[in-house]
C-alpha atoms as a PDB file:
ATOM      1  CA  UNK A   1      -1.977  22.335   9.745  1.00  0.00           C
ATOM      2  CA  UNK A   2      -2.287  19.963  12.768  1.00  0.00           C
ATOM      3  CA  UNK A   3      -2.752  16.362  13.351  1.00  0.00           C
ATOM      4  CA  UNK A   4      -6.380  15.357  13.657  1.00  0.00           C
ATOM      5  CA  UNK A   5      -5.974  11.875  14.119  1.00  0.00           C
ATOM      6  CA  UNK A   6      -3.496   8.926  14.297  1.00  0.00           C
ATOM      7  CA  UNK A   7      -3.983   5.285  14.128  1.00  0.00           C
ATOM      8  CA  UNK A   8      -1.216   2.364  14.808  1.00  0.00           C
ATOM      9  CA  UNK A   9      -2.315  -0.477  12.933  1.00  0.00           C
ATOM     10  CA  UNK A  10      -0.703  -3.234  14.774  1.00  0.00           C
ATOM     11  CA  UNK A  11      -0.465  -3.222  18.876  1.00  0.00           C
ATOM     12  CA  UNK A  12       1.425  -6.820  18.787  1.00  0.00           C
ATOM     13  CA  UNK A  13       4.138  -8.169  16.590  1.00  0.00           C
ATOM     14  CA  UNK A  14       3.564 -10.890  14.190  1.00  0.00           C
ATOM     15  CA  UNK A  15       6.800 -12.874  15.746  1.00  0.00           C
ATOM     16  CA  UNK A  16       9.259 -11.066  17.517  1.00  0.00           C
ATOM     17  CA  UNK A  17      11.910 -13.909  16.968  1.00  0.00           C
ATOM     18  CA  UNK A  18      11.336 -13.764  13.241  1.00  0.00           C
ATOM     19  CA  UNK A  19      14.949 -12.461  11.550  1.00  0.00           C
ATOM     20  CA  UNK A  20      14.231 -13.083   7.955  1.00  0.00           C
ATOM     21  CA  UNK A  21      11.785  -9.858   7.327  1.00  0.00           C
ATOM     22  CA  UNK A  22      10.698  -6.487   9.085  1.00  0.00           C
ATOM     23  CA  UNK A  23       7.188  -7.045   8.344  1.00  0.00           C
ATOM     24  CA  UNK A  24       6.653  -9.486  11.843  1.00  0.00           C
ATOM     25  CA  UNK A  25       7.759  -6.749  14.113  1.00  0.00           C
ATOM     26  CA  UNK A  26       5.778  -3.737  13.773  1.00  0.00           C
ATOM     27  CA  UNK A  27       4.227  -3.543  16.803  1.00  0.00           C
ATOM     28  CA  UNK A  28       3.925  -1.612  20.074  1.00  0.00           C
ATOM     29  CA  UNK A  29       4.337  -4.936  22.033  1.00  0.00           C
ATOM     30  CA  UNK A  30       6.148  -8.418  21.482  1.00  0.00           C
ATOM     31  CA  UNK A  31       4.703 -11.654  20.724  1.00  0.00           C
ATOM     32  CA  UNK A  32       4.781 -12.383  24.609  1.00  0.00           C
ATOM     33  CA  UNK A  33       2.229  -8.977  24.785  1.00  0.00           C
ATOM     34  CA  UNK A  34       5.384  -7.395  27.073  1.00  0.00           C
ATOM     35  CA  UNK A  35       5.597  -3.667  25.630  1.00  0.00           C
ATOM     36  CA  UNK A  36       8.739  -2.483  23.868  1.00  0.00           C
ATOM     37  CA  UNK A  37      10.391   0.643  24.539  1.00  0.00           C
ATOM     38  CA  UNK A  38       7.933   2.944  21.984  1.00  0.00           C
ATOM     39  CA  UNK A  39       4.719   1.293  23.929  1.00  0.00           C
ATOM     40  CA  UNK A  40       5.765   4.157  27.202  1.00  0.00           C
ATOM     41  CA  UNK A  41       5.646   6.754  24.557  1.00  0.00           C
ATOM     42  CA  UNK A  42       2.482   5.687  22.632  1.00  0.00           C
ATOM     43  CA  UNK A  43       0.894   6.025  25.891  1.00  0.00           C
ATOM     44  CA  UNK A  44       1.831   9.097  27.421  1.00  0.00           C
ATOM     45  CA  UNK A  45       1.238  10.565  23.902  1.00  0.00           C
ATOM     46  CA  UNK A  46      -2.163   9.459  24.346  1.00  0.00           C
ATOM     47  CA  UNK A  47      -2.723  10.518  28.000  1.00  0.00           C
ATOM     48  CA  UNK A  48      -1.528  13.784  26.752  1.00  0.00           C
ATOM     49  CA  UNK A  49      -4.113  13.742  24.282  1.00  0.00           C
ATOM     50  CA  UNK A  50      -6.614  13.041  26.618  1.00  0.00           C
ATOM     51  CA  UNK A  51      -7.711   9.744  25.364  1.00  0.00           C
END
């Protein structure tokens, strides 16, 4: 079996600053769009990939 296809639903977080739930911070980048330390591996994933 072998991946066929992934998707990341949410490229921003809701609010970065937001403490009171997980839900705001999801994302590949901040609030501020500056990328977070997963963002580097998202895209050399992808280059890999060829996309």
């Amino acid at each position: 079996m072998s991946i066929t296809g992934y998707s990341h639903f949410c490229l921003r977080d809701a609010d970065s600053a937001a403490t009171g739930s997980l839900y705001y911070g999801f994302g590949l980048l901040h609030t501020d769009y500056t990328p977070k330390p997963a963002f580097a591996v998202y895209r050399a994933a992808c280059r890999q990939a060829g996309h």
